[in-house]
C-alpha atoms as a PDB file:
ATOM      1  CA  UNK A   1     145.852 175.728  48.228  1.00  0.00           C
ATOM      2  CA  UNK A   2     145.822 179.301  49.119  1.00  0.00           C
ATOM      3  CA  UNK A   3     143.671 181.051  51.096  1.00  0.00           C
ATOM      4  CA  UNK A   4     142.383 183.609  48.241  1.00  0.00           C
ATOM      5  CA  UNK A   5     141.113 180.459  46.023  1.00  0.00           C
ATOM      6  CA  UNK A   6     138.987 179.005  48.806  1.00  0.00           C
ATOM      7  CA  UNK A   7     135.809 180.447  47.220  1.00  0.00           C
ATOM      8  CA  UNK A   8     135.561 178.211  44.138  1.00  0.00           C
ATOM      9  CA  UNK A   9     132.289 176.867  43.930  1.00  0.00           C
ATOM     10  CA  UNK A  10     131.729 173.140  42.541  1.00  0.00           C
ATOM     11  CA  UNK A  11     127.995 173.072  40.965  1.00  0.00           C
ATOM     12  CA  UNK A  12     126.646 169.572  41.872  1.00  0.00           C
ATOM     13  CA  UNK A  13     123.872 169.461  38.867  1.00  0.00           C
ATOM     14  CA  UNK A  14     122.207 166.544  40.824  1.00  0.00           C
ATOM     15  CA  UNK A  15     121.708 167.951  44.112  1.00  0.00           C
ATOM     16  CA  UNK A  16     120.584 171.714  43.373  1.00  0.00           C
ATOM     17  CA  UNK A  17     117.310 170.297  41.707  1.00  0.00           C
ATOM     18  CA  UNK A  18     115.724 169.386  44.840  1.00  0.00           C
ATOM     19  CA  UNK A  19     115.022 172.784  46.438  1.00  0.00           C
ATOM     20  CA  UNK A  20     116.085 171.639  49.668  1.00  0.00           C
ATOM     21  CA  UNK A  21     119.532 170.737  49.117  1.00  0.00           C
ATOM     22  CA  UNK A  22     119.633 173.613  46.656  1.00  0.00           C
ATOM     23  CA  UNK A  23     118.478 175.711  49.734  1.00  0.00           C
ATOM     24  CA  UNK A  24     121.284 174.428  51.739  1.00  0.00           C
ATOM     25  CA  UNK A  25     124.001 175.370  48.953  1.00  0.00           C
ATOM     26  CA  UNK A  26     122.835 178.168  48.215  1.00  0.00           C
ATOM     27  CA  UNK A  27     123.240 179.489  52.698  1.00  0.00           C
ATOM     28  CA  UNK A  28     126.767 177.829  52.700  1.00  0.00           C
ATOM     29  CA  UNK A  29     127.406 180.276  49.666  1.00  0.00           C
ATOM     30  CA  UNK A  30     125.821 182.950  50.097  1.00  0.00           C
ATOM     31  CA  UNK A  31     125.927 183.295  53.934  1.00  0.00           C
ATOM     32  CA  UNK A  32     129.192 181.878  54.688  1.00  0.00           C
ATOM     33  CA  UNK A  33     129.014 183.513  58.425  1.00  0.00           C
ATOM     34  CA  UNK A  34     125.853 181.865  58.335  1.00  0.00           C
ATOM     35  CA  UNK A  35     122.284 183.648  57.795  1.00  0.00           C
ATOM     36  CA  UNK A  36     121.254 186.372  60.159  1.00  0.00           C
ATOM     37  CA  UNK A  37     118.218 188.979  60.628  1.00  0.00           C
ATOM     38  CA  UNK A  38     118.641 191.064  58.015  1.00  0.00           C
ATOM     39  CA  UNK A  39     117.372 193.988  60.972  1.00  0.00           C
ATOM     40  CA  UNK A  40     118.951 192.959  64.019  1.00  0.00           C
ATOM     41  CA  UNK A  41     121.570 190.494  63.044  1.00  0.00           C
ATOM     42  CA  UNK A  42     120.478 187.961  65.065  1.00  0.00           C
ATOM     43  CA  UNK A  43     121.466 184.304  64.391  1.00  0.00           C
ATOM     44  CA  UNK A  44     119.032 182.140  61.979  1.00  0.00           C
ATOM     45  CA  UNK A  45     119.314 179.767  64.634  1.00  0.00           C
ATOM     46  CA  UNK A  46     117.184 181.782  67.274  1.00  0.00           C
ATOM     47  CA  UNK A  47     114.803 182.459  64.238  1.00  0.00           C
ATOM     48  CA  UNK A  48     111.762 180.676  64.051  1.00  0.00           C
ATOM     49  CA  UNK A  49     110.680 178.632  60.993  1.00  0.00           C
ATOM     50  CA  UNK A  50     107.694 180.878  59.099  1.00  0.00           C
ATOM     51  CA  UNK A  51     106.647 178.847  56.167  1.00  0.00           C
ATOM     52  CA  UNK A  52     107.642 178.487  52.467  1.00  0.00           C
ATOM     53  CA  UNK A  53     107.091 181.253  49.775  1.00  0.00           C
ATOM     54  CA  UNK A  54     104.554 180.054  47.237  1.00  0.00           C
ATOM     55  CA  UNK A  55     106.472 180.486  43.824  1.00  0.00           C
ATOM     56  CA  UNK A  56     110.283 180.202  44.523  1.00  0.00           C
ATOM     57  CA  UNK A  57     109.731 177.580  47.418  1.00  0.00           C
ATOM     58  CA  UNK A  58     112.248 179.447  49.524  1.00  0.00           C
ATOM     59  CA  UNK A  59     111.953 178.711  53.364  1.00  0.00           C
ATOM     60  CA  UNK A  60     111.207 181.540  55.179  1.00  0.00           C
ATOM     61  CA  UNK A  61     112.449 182.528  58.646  1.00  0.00           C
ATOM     62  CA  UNK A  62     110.966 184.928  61.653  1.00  0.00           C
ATOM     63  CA  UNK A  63     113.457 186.507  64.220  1.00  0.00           C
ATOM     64  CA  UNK A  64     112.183 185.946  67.750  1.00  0.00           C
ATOM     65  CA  UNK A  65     113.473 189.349  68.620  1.00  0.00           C
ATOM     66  CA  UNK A  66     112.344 191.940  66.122  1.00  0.00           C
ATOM     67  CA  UNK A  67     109.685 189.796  63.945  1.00  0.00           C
ATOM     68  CA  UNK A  68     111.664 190.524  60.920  1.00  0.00           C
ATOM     69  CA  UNK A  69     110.737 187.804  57.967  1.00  0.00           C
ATOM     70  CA  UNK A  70     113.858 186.985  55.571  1.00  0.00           C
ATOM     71  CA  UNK A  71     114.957 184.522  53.420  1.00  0.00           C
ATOM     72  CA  UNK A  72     118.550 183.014  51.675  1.00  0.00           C
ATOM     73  CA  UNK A  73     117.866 185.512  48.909  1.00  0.00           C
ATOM     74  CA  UNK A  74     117.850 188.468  51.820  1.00  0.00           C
ATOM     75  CA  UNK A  75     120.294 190.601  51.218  1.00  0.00           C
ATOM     76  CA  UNK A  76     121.304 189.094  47.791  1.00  0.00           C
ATOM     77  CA  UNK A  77     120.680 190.701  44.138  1.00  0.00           C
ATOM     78  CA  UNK A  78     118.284 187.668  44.050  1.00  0.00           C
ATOM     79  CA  UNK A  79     115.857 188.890  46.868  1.00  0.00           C
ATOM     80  CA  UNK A  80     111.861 189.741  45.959  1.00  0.00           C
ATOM     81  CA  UNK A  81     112.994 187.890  42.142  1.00  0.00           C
ATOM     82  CA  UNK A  82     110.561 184.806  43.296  1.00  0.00           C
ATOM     83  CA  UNK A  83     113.483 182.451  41.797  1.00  0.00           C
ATOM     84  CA  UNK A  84     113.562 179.112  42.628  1.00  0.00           C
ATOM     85  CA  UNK A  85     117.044 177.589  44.309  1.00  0.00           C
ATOM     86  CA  UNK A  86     118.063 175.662  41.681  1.00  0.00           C
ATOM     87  CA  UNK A  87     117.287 178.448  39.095  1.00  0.00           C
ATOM     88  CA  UNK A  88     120.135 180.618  41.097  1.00  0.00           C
ATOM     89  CA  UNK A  89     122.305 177.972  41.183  1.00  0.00           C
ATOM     90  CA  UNK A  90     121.997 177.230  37.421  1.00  0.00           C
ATOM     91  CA  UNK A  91     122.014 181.504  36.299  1.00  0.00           C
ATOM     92  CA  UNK A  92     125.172 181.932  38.852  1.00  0.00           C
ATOM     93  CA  UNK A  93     126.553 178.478  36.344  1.00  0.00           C
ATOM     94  CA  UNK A  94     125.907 179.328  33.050  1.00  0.00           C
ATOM     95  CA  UNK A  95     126.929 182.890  33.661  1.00  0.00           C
ATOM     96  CA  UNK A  96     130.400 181.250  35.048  1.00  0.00           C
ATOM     97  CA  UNK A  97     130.399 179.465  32.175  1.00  0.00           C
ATOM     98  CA  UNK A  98     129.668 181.879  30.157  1.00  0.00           C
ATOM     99  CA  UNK A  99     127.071 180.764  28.237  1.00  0.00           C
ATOM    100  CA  UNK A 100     124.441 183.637  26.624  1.00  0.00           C
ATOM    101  CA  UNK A 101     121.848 185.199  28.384  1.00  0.00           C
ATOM    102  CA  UNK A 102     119.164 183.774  25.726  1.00  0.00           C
ATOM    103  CA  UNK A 103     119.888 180.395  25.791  1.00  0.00           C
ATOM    104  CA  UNK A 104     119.788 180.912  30.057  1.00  0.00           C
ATOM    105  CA  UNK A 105     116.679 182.549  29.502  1.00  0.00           C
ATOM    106  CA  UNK A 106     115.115 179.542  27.720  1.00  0.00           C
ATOM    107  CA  UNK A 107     116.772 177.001  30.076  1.00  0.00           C
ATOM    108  CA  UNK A 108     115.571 178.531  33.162  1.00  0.00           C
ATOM    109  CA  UNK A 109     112.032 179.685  32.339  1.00  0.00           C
ATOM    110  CA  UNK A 110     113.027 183.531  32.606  1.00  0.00           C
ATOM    111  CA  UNK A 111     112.329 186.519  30.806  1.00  0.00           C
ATOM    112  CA  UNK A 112     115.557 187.432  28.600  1.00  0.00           C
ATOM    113  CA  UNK A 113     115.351 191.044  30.241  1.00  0.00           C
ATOM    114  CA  UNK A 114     115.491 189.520  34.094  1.00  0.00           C
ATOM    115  CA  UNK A 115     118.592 187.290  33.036  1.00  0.00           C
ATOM    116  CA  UNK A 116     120.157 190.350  31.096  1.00  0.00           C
ATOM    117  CA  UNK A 117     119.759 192.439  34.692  1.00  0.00           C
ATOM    118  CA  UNK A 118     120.768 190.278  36.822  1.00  0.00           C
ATOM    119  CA  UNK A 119     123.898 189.359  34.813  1.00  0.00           C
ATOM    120  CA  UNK A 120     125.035 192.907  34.844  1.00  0.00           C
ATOM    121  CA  UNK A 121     124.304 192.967  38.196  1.00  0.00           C
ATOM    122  CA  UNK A 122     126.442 190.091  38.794  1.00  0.00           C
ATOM    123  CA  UNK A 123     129.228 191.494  36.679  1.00  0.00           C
ATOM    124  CA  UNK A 124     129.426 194.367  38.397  1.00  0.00           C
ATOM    125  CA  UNK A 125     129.368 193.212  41.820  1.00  0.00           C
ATOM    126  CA  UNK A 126     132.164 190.740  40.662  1.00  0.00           C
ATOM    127  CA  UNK A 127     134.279 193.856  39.405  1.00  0.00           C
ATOM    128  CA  UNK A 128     133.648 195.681  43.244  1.00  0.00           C
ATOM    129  CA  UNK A 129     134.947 192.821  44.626  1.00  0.00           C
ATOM    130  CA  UNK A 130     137.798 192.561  42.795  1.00  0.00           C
ATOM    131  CA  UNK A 131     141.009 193.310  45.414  1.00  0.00           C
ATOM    132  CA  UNK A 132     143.044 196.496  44.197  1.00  0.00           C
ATOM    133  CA  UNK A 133     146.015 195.416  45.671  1.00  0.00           C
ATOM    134  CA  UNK A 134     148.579 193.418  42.736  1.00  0.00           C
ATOM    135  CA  UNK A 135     148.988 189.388  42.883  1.00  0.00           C
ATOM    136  CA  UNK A 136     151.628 188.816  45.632  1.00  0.00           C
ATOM    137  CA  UNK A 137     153.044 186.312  43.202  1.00  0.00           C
ATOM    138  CA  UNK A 138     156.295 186.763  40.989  1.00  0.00           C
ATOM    139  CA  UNK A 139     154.843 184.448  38.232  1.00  0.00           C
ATOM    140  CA  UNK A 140     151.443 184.481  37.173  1.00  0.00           C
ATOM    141  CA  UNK A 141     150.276 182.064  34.875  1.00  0.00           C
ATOM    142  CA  UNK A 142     148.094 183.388  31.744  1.00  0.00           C
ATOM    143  CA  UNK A 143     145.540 181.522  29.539  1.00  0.00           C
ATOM    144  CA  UNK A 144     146.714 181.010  25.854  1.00  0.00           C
ATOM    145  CA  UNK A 145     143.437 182.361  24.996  1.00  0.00           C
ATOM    146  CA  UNK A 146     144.992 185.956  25.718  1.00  0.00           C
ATOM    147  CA  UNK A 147     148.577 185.076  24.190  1.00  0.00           C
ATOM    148  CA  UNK A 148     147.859 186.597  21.182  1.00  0.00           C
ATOM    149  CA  UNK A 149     146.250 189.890  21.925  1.00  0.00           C
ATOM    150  CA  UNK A 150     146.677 192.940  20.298  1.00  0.00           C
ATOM    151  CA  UNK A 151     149.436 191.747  18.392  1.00  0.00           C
ATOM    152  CA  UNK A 152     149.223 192.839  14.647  1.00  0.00           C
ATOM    153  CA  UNK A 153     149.458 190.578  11.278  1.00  0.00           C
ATOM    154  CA  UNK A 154     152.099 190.637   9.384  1.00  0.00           C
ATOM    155  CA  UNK A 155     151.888 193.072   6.461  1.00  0.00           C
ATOM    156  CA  UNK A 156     150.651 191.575   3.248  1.00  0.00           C
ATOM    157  CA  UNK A 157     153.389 191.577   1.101  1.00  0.00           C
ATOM    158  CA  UNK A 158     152.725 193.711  -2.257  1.00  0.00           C
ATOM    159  CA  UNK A 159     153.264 192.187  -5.463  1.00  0.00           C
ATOM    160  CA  UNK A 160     156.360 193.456  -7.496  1.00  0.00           C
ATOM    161  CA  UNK A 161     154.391 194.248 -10.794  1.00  0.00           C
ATOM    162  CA  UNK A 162     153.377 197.907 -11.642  1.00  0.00           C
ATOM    163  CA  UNK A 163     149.760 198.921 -10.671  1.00  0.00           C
ATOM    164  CA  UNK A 164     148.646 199.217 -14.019  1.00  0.00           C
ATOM    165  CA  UNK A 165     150.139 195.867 -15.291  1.00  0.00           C
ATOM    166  CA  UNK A 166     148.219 194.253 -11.658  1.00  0.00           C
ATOM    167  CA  UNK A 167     144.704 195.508 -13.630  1.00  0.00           C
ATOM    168  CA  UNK A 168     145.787 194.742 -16.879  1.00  0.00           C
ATOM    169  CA  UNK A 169     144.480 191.124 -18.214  1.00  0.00           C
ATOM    170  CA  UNK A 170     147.018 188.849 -19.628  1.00  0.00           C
ATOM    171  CA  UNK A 171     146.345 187.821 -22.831  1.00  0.00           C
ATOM    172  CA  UNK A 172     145.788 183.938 -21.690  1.00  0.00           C
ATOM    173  CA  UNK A 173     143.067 184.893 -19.249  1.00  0.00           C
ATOM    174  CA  UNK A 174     141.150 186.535 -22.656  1.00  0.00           C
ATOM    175  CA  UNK A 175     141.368 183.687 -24.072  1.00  0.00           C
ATOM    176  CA  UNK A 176     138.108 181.288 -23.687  1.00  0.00           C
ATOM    177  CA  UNK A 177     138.709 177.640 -25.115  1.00  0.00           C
ATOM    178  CA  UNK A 178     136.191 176.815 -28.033  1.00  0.00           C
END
């Protein structure tokens, strides 16, 4: 597989509800490099462990050398949103999957305004990222969804009687059986 689709994420439904191992997905995708000091870009490793946050339950890390505190959601459009793991995992899903942003609202616990943010948000970071230079490929492959666009109907075809005999009423449809 090529080296520009190695960042398809699988969602394992299973795993992401405990918030550990939704912890753990959630560094290996959004700190592929692995997690650093958000200050001094020092390794999580050297960090020291600094307790849990009370609503998202979100491990929280202190760097030995400036005694900055950061978490996974450091750095992210996620960070100070008190969301738990697997309610990340399950927005960055559904909005994959494109499902609305009411019926995420009501699935995750949210406020329909917080998923509506950070969906644009998410949208618009995706189109940032997007690389300006073309496909190196000389065949692409396109969804049939798309095969169709923009093309026009045909024309209706017009009937070959006058206009005014078109509003005129034949005598049979006068006629109302007794």
């Amino acid at each position: 597989m090529p080296e520009r689709y190695a960042t398809v994420m699988d969602f394992p439904i299973l795993e992401i509800c405990d918030d550990e191992l939704g912890e753990i997905w959630l560094r290996k995708y959004f700190h592929p490099q692995g997690m650093h000091c958000p200050s001094c870009s020092a390794s999580a490793n050297q960090a020291r462990f600094f307790g849990q946050t009370t609503r998202s339950h979100v491990t929280m890390y202190r760097c030995r050398q400036c005694q900055a505190a950061y978490t996974v959601h450091t750095g992210t459009l996620f960070a100070n949103k008190h969301l738990r793991p697997a309610q990340v995992i399950l927005l960055l899903r559904g909005v994959c999957k494109g499902e609305s942003t009411a019926s995420l609202a009501r699935g995750l616990h949210m406020a329909y305004d917080t998923v509506h943010h950070l969906r644009q948000q998410l949208h618009t970071n995706a189109i940032r990222l997007q690389p300006e230079t073309p496909v190196p490929d000389a065949v692409t492959e396109t969804d049939e969804m798309f095969q169709n666009a923009g093309e026009k109907r045909r024309k209706t075809r017009r009937s070959r009687r006058s206009p005014t005999t078109a509003r005129q009423q034949t005598e049979r449809s006068r006629h109302l059986p007794e």
